[in-house]
N, C-alpha and C. Protein backbone atom coordinates (compact mmCIF):
# COMPACT_ATOMS: atom_id res chain seq x y z
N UNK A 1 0.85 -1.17 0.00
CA UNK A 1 0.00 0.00 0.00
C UNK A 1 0.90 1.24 0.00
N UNK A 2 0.50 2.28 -0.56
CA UNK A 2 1.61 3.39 -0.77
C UNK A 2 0.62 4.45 0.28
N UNK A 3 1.60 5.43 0.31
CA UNK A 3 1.88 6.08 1.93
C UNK A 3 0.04 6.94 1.67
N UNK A 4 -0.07 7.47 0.69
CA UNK A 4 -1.57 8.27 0.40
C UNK A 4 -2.59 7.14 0.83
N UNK A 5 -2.14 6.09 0.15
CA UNK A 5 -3.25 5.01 0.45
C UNK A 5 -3.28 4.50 2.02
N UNK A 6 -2.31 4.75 2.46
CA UNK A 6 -2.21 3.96 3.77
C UNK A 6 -2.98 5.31 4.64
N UNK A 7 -2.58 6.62 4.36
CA UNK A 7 -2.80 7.67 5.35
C UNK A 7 -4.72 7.87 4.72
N UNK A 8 -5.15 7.58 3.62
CA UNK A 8 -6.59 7.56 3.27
C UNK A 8 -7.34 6.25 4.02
N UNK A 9 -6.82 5.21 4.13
CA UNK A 9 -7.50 4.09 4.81
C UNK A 9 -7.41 4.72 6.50
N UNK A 10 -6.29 4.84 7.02
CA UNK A 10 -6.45 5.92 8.44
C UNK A 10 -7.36 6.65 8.81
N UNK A 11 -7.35 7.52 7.99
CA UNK A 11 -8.65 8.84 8.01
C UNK A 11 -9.93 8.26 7.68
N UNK A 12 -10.36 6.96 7.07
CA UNK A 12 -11.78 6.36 6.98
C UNK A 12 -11.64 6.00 8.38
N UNK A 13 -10.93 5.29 8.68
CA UNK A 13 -10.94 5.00 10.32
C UNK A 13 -11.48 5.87 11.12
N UNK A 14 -10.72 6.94 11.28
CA UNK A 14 -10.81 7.45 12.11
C UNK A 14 -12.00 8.03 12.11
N UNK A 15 -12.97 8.58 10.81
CA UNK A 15 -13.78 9.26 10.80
C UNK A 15 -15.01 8.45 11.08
N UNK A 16 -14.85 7.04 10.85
CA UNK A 16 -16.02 6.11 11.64
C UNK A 16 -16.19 6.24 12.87
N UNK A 17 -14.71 6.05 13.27
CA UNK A 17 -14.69 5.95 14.64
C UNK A 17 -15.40 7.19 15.69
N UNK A 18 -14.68 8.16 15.35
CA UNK A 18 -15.05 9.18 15.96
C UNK A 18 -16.27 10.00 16.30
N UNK A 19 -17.54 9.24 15.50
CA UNK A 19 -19.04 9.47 16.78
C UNK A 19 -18.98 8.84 17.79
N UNK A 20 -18.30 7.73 17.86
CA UNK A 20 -18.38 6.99 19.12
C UNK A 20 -17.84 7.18 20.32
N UNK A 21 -16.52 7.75 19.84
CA UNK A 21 -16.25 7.81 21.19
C UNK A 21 -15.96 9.13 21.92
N UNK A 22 -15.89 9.30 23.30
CA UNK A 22 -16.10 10.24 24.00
C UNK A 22 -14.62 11.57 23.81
N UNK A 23 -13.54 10.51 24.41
CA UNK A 23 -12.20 11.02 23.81
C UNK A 23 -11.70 11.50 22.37
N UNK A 24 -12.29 13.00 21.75
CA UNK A 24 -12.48 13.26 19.95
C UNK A 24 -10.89 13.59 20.07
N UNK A 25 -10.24 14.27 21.05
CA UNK A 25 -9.24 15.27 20.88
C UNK A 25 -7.89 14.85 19.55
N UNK A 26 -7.61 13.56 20.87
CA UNK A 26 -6.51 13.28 19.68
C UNK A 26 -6.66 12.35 18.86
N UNK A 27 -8.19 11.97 18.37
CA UNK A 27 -8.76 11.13 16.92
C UNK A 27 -9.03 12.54 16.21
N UNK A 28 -9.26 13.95 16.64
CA UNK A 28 -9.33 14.64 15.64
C UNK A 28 -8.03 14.91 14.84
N UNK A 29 -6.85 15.47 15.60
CA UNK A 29 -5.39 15.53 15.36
C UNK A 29 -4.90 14.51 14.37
N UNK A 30 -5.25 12.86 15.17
CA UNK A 30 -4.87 12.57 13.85
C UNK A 30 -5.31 11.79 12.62
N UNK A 31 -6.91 12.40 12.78
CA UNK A 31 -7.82 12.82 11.69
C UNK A 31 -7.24 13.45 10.84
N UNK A 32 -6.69 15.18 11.19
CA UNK A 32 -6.21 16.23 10.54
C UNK A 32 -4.95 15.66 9.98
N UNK A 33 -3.55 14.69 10.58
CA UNK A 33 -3.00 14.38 10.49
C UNK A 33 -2.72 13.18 8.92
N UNK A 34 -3.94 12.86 9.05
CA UNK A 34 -4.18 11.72 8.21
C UNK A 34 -4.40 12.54 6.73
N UNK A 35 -5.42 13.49 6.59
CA UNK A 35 -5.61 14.48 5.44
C UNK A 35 -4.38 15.18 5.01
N UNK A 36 -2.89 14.88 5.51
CA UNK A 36 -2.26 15.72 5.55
C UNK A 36 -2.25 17.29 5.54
N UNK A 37 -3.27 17.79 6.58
CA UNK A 37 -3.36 19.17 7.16
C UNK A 37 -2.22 19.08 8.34
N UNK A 38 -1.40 18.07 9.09
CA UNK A 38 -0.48 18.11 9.54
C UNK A 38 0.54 17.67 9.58
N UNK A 39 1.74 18.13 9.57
CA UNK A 39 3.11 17.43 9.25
C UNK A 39 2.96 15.76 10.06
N UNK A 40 3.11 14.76 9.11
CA UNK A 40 3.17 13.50 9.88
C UNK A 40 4.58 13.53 11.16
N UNK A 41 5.42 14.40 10.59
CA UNK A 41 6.66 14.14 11.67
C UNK A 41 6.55 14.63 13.08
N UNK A 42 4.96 15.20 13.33
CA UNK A 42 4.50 15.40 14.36
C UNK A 42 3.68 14.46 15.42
N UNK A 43 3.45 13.34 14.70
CA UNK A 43 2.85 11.82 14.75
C UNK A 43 3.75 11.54 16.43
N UNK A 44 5.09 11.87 16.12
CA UNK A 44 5.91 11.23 17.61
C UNK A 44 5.50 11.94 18.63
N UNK A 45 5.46 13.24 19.08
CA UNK A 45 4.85 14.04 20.00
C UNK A 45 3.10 13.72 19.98
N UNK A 46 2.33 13.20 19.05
CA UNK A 46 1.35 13.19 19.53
C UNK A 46 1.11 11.86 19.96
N UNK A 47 1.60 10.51 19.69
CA UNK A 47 1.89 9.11 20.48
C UNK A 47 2.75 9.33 21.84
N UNK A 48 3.23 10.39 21.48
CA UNK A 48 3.61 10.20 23.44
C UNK A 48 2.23 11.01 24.24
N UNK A 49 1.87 11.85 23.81
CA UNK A 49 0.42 12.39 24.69
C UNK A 49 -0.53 11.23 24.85
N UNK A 50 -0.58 10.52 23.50
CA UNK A 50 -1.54 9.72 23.71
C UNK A 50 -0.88 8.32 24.88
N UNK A 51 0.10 8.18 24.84
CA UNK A 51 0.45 7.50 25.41
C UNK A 51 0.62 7.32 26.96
N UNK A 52 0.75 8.54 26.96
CA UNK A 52 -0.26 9.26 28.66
C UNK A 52 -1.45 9.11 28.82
N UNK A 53 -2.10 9.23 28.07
CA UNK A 53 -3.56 9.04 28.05
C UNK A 53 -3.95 7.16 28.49
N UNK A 54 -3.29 6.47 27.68
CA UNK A 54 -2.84 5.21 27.89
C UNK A 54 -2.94 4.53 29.36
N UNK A 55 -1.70 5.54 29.78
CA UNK A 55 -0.90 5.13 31.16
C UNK A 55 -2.56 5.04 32.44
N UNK A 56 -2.75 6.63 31.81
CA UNK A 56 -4.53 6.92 32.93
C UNK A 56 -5.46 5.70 33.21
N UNK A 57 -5.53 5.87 31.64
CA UNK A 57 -6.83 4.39 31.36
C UNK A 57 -6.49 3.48 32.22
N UNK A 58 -5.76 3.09 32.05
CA UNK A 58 -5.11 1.78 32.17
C UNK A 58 -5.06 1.62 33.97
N UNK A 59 -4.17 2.62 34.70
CA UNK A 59 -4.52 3.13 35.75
C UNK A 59 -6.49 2.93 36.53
N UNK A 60 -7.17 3.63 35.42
CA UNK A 60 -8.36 3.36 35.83
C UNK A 60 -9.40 2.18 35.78
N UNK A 61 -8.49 1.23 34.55
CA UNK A 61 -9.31 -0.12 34.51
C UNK A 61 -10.60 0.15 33.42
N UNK A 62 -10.04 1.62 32.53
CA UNK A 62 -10.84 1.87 31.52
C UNK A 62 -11.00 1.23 30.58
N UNK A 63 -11.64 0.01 30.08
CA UNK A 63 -11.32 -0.89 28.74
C UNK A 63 -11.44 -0.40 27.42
N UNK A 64 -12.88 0.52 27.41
CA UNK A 64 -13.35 1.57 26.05
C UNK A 64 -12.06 2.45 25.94
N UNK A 65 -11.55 3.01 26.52
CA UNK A 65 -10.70 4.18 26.37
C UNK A 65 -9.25 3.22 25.86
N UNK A 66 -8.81 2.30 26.79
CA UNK A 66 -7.74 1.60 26.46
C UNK A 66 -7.81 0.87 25.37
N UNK A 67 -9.10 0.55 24.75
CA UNK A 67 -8.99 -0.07 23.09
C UNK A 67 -8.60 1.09 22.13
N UNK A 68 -9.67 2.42 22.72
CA UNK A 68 -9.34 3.77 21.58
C UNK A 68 -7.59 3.99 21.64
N UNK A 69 -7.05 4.29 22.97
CA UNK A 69 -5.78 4.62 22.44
C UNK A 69 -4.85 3.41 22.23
N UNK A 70 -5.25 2.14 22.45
CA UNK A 70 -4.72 1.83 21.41
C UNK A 70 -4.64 2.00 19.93
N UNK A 71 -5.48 1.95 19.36
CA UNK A 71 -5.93 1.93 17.96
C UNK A 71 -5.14 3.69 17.93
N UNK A 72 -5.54 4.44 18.62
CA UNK A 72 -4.84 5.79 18.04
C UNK A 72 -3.20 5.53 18.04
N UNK A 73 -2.82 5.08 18.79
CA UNK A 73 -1.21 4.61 19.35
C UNK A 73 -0.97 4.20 17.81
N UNK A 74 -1.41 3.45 17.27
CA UNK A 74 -0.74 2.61 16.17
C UNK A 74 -1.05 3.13 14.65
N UNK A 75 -2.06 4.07 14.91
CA UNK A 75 -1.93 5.09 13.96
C UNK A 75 -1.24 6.26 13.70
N UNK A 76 -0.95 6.93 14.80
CA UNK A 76 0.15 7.76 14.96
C UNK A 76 1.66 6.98 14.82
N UNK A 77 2.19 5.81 15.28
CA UNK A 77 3.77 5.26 14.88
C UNK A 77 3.45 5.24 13.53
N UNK A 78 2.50 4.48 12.58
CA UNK A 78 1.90 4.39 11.41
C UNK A 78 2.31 6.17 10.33
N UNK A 79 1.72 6.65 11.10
CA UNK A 79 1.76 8.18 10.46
C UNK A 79 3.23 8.57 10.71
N UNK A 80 3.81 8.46 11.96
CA UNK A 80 5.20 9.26 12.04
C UNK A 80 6.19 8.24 10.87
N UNK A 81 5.98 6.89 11.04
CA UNK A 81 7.12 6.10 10.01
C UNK A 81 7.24 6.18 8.79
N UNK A 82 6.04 7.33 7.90
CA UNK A 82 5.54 7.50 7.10
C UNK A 82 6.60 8.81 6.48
N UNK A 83 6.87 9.15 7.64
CA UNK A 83 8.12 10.67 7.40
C UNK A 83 9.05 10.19 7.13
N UNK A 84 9.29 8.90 7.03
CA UNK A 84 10.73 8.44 7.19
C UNK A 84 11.53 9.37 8.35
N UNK A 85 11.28 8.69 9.52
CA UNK A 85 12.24 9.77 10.52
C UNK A 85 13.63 8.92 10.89
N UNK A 86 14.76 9.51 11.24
CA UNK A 86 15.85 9.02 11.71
C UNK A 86 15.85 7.68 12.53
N UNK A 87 14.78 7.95 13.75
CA UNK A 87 14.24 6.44 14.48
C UNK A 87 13.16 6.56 14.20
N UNK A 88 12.72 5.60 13.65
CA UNK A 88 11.47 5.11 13.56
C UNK A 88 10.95 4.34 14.42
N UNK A 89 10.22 3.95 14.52
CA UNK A 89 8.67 3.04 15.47
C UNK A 89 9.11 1.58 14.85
N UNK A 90 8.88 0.68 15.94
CA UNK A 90 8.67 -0.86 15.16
C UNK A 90 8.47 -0.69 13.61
N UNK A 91 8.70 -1.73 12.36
CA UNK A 91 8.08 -1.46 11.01
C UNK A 91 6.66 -1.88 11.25
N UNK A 92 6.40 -2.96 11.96
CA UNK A 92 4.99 -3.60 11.84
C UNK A 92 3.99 -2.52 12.65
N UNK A 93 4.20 -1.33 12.94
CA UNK A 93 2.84 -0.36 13.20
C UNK A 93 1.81 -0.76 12.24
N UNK A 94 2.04 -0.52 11.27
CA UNK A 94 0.58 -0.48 10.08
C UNK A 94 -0.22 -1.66 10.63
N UNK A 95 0.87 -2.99 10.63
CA UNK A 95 0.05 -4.05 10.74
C UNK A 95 -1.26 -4.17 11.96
N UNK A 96 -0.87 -3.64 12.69
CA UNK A 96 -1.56 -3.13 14.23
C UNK A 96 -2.92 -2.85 14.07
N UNK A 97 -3.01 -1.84 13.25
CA UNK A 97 -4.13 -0.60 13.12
C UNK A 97 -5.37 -1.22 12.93
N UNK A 98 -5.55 -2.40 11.72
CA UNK A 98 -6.50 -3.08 11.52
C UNK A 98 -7.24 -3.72 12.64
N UNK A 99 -6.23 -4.99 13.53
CA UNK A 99 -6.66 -5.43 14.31
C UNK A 99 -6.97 -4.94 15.78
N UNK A 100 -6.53 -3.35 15.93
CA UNK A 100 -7.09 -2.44 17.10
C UNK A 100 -8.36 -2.08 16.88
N UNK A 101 -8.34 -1.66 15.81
CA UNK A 101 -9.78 -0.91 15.20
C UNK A 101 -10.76 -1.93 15.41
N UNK A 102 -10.30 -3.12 14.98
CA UNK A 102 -11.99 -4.46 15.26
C UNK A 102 -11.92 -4.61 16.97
N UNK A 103 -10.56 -4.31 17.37
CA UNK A 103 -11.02 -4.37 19.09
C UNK A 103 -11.62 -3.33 19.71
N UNK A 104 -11.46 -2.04 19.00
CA UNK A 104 -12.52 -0.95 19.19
C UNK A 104 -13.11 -1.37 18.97
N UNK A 105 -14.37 -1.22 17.57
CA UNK A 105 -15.21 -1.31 17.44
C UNK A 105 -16.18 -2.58 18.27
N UNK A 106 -15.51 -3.10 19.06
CA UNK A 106 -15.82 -4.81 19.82
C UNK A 106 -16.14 -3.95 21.27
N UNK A 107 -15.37 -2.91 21.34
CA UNK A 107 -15.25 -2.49 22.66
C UNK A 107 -15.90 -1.37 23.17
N UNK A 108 -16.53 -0.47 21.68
CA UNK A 108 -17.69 0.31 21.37
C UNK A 108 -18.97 -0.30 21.30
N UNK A 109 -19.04 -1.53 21.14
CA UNK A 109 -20.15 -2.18 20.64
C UNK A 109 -21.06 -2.17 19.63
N UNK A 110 -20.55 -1.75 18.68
CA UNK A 110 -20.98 -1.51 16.96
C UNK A 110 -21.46 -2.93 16.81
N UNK A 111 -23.14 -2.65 16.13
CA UNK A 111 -23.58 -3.66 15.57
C UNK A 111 -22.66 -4.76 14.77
N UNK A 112 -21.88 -3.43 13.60
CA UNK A 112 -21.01 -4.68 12.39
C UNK A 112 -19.56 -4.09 13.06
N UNK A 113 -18.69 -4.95 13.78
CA UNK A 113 -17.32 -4.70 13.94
C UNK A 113 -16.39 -5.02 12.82
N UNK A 114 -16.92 -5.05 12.03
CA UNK A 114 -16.17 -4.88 10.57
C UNK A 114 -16.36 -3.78 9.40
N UNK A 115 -17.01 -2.91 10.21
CA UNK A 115 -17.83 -1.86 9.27
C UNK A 115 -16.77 -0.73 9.51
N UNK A 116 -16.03 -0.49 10.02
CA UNK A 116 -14.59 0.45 10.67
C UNK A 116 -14.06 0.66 8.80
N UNK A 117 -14.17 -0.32 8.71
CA UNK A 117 -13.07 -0.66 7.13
C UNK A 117 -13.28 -0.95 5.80
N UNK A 118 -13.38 -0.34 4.78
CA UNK A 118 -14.03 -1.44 3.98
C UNK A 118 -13.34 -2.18 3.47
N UNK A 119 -11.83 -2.22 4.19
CA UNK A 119 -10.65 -3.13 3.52
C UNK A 119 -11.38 -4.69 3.79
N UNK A 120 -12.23 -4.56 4.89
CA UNK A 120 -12.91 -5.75 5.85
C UNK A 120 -14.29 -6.44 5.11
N UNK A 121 -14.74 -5.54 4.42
CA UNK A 121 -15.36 -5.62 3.50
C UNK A 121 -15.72 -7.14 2.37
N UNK A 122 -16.28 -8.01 2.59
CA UNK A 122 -16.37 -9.33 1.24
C UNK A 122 -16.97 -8.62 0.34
N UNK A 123 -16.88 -7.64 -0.26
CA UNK A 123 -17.02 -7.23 -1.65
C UNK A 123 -16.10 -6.26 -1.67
N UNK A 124 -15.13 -5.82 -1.35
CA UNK A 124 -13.62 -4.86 -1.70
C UNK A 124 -12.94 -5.44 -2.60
N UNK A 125 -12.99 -4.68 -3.04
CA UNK A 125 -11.31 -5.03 -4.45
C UNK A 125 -10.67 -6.27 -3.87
N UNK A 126 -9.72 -5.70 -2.57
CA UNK A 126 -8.86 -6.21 -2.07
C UNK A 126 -9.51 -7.84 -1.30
N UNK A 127 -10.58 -8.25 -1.29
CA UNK A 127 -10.96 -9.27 -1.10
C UNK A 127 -10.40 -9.98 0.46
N UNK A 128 -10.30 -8.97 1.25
CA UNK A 128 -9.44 -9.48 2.52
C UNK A 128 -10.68 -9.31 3.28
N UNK A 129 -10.63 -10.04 4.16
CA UNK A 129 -11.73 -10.15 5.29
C UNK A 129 -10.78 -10.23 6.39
N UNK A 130 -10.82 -9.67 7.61
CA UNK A 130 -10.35 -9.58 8.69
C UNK A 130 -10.64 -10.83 9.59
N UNK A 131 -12.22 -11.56 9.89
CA UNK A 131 -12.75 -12.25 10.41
C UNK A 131 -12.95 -13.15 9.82
């Protein structure tokens, strides 16, 4: 998948995602992020906020919140590795994103937890089914 395509499948994500859940702030960022309205090499500073955010949840025994930042976590390394930066993030971020997003949507409780994607889709081009 090339980097437009990867940062356009992101931003469908995210823009599903984001009636649902309560936390918009940094699914809007890197919403904006994804449209390239923001430098991706900003992706690392916003995975460490989120990654605070993380630490809280997690702290609180929040499960909804701890599926969202996951799924944001792995879109942001996703977006920063995309800059090609000096250090990069694990390579397998991308791989992540898919299977966070169906644990969101599992953890939102969406009728179709495959509806996040239409990569997930049995009638997509790409003929991949997640489940």
């Amino acid at each position: 998948m090339r980097h437009y395509e990867t940062s356009d499948s992101i931003r469908e994500m995210i823009a599903y995602f984001l009636p649902f859940c309560d936390d918009k702030i940094t699914l809007q960022i890197l919403l904006r992020m994804s449209e390239c309205l923001e430098p991706w090499d900003e992706a690392d500073a916003l995975y460490e906020r989120i990654r605070q955010k993380t630490v809280i949840a997690r702290k609180k025994n929040e499960s909804r919140a701890l599926a969202q930042y996951a799924f944001e976590e792995s879109c942001a390394k996703t977006l920063y590795n995309m800059s090609k930066p000096a250090s990069p993030f694990y390579s397998d971020a991308p791989f992540w994103v898919i299977p966070l997003g169906f644990r969101l949507a599992c953890a939102l409780e969406l009728p179709d937890p495959c509806a996040f994607s239409p990569l997930l889709d049995d009638d997509s081009d790409q003929h991949f089914r997640f489940m």
